[in-house]
C-alpha atoms as a PDB file:
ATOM      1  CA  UNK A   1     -11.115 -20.238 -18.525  1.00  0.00           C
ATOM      2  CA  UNK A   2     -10.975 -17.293 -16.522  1.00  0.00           C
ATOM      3  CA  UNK A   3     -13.842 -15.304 -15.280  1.00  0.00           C
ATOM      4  CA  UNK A   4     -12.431 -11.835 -16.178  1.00  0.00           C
ATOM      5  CA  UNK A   5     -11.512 -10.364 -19.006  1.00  0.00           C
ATOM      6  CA  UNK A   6      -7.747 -10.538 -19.713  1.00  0.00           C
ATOM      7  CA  UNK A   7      -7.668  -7.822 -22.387  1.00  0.00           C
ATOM      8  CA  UNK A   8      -9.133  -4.121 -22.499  1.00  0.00           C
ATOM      9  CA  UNK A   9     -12.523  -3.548 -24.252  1.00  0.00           C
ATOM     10  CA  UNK A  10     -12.281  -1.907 -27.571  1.00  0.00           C
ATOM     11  CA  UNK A  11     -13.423   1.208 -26.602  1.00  0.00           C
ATOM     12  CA  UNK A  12     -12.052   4.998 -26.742  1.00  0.00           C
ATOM     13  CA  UNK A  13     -13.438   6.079 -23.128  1.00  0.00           C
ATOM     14  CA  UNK A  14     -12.224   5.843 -19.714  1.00  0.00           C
ATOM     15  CA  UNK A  15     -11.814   1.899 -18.168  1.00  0.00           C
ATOM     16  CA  UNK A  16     -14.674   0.928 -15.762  1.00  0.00           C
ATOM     17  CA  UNK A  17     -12.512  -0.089 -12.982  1.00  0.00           C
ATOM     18  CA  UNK A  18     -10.556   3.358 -13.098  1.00  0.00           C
ATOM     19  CA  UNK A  19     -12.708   4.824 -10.132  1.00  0.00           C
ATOM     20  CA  UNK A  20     -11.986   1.850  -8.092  1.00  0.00           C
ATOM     21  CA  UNK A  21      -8.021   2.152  -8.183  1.00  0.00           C
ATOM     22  CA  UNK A  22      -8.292   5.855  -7.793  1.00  0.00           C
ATOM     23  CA  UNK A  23     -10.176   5.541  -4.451  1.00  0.00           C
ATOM     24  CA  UNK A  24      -8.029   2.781  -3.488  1.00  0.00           C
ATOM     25  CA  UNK A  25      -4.656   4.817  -4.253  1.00  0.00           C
ATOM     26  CA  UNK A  26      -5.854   8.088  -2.254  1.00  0.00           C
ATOM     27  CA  UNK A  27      -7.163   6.149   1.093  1.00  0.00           C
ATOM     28  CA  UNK A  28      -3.695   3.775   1.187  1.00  0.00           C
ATOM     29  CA  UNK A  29      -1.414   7.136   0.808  1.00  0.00           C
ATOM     30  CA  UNK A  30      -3.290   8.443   3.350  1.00  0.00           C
ATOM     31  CA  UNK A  31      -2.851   5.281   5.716  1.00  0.00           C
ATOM     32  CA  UNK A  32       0.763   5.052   4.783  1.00  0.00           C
ATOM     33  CA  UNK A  33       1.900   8.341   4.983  1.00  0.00           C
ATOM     34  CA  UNK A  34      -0.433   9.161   8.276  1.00  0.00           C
ATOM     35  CA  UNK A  35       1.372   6.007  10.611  1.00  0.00           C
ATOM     36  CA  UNK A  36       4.874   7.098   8.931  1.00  0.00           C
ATOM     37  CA  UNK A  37       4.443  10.915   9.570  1.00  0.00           C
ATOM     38  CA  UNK A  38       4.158  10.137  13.634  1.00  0.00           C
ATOM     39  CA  UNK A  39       6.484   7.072  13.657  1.00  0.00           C
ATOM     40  CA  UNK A  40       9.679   8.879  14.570  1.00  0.00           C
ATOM     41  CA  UNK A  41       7.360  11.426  17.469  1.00  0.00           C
ATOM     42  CA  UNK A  42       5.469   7.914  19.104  1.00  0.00           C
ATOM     43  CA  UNK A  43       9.016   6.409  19.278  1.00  0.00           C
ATOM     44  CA  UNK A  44      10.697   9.074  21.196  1.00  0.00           C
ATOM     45  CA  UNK A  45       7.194  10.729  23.123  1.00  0.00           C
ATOM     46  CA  UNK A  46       4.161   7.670  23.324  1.00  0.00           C
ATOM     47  CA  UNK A  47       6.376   4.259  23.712  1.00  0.00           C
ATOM     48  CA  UNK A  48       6.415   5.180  27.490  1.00  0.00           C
ATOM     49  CA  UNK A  49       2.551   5.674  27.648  1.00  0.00           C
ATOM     50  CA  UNK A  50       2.156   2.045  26.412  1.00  0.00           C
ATOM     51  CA  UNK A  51       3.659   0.499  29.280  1.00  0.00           C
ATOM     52  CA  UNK A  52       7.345   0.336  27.137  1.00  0.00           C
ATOM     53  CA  UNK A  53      10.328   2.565  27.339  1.00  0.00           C
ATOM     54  CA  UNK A  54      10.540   5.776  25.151  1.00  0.00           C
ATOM     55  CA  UNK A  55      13.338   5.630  22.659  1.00  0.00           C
ATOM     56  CA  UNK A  56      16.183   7.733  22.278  1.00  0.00           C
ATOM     57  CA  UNK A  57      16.158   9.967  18.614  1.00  0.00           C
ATOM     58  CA  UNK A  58      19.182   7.650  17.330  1.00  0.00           C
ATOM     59  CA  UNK A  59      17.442   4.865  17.904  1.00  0.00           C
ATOM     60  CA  UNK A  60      13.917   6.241  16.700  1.00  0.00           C
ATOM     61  CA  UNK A  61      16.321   7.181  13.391  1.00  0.00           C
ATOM     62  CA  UNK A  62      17.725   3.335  13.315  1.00  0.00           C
ATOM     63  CA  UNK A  63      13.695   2.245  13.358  1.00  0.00           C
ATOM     64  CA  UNK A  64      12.442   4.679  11.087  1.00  0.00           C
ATOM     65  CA  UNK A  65      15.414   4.118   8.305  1.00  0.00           C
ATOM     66  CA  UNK A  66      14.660   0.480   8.332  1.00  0.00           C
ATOM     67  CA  UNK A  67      11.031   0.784   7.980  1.00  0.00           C
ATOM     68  CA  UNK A  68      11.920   3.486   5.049  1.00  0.00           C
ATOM     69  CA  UNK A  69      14.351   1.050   3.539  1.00  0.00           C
ATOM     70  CA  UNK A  70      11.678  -2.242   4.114  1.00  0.00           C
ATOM     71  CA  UNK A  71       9.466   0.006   2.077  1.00  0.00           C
ATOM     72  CA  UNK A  72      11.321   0.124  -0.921  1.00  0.00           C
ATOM     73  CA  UNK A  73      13.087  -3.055  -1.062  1.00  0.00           C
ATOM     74  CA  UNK A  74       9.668  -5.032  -0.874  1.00  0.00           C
ATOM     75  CA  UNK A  75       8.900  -3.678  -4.342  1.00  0.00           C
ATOM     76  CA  UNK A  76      10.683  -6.174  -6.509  1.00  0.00           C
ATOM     77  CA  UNK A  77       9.284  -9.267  -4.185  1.00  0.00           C
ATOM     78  CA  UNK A  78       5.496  -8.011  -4.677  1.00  0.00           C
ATOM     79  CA  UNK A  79       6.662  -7.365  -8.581  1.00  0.00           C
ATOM     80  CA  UNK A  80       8.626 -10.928  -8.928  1.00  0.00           C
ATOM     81  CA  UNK A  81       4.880 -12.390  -6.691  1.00  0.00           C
ATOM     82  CA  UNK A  82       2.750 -10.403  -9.294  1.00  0.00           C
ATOM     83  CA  UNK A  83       4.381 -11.370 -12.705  1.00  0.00           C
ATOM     84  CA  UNK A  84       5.452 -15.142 -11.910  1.00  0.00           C
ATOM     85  CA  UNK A  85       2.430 -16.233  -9.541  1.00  0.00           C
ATOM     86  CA  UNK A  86      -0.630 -14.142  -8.638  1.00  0.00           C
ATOM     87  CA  UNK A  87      -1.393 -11.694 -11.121  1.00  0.00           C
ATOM     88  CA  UNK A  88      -1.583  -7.970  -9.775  1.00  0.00           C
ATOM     89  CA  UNK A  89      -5.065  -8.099  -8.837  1.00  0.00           C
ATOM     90  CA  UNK A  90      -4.891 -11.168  -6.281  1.00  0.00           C
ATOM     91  CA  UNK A  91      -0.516  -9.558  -5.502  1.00  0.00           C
ATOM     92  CA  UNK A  92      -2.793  -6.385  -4.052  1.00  0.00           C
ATOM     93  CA  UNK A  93      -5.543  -7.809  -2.809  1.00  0.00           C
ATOM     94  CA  UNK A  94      -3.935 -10.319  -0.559  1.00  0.00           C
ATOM     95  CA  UNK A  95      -0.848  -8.017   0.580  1.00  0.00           C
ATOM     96  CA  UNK A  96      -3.397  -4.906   1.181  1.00  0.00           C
ATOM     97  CA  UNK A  97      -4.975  -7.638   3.921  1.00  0.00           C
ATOM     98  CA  UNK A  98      -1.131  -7.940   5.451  1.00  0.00           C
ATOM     99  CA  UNK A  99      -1.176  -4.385   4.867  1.00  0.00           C
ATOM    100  CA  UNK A 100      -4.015  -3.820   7.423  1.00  0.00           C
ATOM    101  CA  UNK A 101      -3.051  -6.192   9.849  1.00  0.00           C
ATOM    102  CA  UNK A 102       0.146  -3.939  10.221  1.00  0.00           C
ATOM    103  CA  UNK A 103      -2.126  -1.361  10.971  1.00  0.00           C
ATOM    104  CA  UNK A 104      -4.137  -3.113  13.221  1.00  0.00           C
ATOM    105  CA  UNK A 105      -0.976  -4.267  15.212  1.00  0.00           C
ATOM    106  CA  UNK A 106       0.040  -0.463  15.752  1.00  0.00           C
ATOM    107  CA  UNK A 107      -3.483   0.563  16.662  1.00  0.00           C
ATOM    108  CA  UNK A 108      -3.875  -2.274  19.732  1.00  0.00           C
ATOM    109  CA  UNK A 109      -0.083  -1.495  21.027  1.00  0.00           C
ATOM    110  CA  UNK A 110      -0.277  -1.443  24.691  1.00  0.00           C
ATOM    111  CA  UNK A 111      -3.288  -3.396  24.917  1.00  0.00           C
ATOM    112  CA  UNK A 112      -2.396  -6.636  25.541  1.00  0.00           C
ATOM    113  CA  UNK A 113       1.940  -7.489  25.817  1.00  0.00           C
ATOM    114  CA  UNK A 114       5.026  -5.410  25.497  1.00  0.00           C
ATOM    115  CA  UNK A 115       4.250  -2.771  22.723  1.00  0.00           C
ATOM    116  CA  UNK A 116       7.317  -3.566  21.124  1.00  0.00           C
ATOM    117  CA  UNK A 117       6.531  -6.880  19.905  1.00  0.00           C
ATOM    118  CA  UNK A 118       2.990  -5.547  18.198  1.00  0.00           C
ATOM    119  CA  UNK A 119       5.374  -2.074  16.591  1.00  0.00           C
ATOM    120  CA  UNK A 120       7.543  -4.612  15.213  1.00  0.00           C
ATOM    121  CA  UNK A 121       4.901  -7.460  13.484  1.00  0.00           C
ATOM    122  CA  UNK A 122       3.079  -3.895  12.760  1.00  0.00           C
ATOM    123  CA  UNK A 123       6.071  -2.131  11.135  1.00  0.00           C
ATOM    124  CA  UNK A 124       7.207  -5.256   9.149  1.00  0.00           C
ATOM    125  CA  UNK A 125       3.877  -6.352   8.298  1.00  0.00           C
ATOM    126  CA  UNK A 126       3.034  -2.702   6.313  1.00  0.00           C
ATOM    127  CA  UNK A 127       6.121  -2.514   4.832  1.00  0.00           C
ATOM    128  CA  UNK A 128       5.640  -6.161   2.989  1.00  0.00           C
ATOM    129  CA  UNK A 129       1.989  -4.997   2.403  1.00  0.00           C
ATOM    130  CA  UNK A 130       2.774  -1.139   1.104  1.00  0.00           C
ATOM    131  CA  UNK A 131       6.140  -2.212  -0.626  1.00  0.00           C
ATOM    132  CA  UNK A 132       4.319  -5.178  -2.315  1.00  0.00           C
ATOM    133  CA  UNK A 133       1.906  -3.366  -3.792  1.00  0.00           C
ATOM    134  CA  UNK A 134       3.965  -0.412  -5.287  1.00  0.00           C
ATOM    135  CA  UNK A 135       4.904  -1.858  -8.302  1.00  0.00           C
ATOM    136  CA  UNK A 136       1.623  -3.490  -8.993  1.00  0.00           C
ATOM    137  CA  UNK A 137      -0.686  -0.701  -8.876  1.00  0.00           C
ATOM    138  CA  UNK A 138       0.507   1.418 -11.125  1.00  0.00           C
ATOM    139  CA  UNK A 139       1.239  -1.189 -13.622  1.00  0.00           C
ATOM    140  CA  UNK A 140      -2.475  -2.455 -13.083  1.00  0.00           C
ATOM    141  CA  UNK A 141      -3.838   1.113 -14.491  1.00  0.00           C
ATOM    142  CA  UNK A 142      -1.868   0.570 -17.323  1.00  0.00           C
ATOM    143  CA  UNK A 143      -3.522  -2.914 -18.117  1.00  0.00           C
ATOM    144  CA  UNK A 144      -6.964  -1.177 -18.175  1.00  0.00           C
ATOM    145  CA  UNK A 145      -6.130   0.371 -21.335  1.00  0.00           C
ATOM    146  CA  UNK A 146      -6.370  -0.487 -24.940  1.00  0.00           C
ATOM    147  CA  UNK A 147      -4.918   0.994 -27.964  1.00  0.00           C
ATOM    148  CA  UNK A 148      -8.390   2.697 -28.187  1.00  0.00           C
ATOM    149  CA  UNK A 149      -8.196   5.317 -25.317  1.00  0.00           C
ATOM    150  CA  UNK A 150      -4.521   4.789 -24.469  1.00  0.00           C
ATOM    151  CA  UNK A 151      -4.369   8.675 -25.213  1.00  0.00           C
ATOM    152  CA  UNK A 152      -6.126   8.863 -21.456  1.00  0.00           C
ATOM    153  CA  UNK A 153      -3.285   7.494 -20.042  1.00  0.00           C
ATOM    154  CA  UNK A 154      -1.695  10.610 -19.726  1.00  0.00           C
ATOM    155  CA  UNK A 155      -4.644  12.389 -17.997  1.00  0.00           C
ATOM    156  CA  UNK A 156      -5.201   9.331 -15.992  1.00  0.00           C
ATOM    157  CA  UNK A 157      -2.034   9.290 -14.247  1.00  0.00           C
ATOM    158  CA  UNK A 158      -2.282  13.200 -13.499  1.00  0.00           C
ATOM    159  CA  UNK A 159      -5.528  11.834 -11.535  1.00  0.00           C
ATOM    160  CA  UNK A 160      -3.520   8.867 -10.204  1.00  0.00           C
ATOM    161  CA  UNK A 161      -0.617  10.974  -8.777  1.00  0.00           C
ATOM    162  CA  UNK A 162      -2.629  13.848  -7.657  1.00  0.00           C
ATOM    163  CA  UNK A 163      -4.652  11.441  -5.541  1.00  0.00           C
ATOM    164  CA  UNK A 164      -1.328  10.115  -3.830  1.00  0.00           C
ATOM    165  CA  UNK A 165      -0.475  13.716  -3.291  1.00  0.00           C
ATOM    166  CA  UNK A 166      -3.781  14.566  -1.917  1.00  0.00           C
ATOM    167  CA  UNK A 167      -3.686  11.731   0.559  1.00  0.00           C
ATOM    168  CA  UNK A 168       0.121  12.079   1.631  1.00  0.00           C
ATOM    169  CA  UNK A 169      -0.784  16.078   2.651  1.00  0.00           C
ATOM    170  CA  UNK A 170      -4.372  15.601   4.332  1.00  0.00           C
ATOM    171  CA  UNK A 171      -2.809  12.916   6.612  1.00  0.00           C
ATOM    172  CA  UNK A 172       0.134  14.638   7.180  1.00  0.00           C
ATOM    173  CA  UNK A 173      -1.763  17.759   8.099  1.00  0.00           C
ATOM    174  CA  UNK A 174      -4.472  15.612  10.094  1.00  0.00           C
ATOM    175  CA  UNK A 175      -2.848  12.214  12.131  1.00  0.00           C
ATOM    176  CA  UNK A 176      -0.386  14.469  14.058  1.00  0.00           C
ATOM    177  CA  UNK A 177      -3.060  16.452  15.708  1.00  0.00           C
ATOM    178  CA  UNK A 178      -5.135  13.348  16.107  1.00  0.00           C
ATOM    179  CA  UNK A 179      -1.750  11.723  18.069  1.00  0.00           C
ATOM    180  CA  UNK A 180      -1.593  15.198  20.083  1.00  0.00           C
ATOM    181  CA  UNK A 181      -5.246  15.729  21.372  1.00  0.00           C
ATOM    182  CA  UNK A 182      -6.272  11.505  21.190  1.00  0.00           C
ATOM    183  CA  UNK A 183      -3.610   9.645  21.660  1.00  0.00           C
ATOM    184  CA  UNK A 184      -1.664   6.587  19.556  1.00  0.00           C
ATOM    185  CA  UNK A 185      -4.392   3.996  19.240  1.00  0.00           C
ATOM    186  CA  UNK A 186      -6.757   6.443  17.097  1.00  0.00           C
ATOM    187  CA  UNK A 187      -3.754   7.909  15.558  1.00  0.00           C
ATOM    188  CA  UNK A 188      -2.955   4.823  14.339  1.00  0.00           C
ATOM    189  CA  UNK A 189      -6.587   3.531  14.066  1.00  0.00           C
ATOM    190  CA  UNK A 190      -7.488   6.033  11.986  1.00  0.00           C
ATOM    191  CA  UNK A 191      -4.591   5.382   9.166  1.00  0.00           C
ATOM    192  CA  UNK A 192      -5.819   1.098   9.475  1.00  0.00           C
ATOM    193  CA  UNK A 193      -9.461   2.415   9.043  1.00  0.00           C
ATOM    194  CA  UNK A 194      -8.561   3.816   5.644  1.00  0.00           C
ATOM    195  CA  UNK A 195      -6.294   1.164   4.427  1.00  0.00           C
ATOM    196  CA  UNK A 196      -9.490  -1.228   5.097  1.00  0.00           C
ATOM    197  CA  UNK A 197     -11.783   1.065   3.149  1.00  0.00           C
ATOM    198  CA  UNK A 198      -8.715   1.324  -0.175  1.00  0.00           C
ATOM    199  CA  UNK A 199      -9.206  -2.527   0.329  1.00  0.00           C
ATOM    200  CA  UNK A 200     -12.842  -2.662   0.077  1.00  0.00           C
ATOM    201  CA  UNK A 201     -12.811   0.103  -2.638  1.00  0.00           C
ATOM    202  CA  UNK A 202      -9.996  -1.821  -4.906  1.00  0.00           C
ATOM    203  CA  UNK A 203     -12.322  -5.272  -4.154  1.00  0.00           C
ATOM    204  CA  UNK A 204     -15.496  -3.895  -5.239  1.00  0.00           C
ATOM    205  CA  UNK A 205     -13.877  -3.175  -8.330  1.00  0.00           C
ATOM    206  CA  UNK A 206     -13.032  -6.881  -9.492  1.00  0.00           C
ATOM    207  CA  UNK A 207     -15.299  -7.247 -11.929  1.00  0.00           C
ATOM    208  CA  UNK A 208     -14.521  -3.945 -13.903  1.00  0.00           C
ATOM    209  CA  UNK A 209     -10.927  -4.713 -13.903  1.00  0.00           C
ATOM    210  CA  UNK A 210      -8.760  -6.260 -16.553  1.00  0.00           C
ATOM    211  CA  UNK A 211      -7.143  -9.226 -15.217  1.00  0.00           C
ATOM    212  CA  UNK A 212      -3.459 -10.188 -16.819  1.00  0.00           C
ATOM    213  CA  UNK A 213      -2.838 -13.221 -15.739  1.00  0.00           C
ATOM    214  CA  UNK A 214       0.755 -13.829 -14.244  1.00  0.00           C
ATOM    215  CA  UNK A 215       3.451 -15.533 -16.684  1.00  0.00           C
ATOM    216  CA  UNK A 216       4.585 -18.103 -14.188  1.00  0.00           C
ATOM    217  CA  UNK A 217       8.060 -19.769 -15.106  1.00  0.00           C
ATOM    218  CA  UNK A 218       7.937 -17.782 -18.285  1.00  0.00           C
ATOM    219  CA  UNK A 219       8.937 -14.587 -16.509  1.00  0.00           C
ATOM    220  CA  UNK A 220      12.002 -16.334 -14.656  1.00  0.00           C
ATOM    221  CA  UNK A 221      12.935 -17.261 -18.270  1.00  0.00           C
ATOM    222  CA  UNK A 222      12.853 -13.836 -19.309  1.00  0.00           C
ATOM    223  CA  UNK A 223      14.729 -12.269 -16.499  1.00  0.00           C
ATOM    224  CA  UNK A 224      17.990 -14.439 -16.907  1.00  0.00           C
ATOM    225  CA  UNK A 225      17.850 -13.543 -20.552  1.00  0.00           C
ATOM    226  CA  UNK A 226      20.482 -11.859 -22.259  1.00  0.00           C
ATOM    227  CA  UNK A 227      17.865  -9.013 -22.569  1.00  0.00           C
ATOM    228  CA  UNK A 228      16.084  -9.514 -19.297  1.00  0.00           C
ATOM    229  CA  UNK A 229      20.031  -9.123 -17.235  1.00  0.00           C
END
């Protein structure tokens, strides 16, 4: 039996755990959008300062594209991880620890190896972490809701979306600067510090959530249906 509740409570006001994914959304947009705001400017101006070679703006493009692409093909593994094995809660959870790993690999470039080796476990690590997620969070506000207070849906994901917006502008507005006047390892610190806190935030919120439990071979059954194809 599990130890959450699988179903909403009966109730016509705002879910408990709401709070908890809001926090979480605004501090990972933030991380995400600070490290990939400066990628393409530490490629071609900070690889040098490492101790590696600075890269030319075609191949900074080449890097950057991939990452961009890693990003949103990741989606339908962390969706196919979520709905046939995990569940969304534990799908986030574990991938928003990948997630700061990534960051902590691009934060500690240049201390310890060839910088390249630590952008690349960095770059691929976030992109399975931030691409895994996507499709679960979004999905996991919906599961807070009943039929009771599913008319704050609507509001709720003008909150949800507003909070992504808010954290893709402040750290676009605030990790350049930091990379100008302190350098890569707090530029990217600073991004890994906040994914850790969206982590801690979405964790502390366990016990509030709704948990839907994943559907295991039943999904894979319904996705080579006629009406699953």
């Amino acid at each position: 039996m599990s130890a959450h509740r699988t179903t909403p409570v009966s109730s016509d006001k705002m879910p408990p755990g709401i709070p908890y994914i809001i926090s979480n959304e605004a501090a990972e947009r933030f991380s995400f959008y600070g490290m990939k705001g400066i990628l393409f400017v530490f490629l071609v101006n900070y690889m040098a300062v490492l101790g590696g070679k600075d890269y030319t703006a075609a191949e900074a493009t080449v890097v950057t594209s991939l990452f961009t692409g890693a990003v949103y093909l990741t989606p339908i593994i962390g969706a196919i991880i979520a709905d046939t094995f995990f569940g969304k809660y534990k799908t986030i959870i574990r991938l928003s620890i990948v997630y700061c790993l990534g960051h902590l690999c691009l934060a500690f470039m240049g201390i310890s190896g060839p910088p390249q080796y630590w952008l690349l476990a960095g770059l691929i690590l976030i992109s399975a972490g931030a691409g895994g997620i996507k499709p679960c969070v979004s999905a996991h506000v919906g599961d807070q809701f009943g039929t009771r207070n599913q008319h704050l849906l609507t509001r709720i994901f003008n909150i949800f979306y507003f909070s992504i917006n808010l954290g893709a502008v402040l750290s676009n507005l605030a990790i350049p600067i930091i990379l100008a006047k302190f350098g890569p390892h707090w530029a990217f610190g600073i991004p890994g510090i906040l994914m850790a806190i969206a982590t801690i935030c979405f964790w502390l919120g366990r016990t509030k959530f709704v948990h839907v439990p994943a559907h295991g071979s039943r999904f894979i059954d319904e996705l080579k249906s006629p009406e699953g194809i």
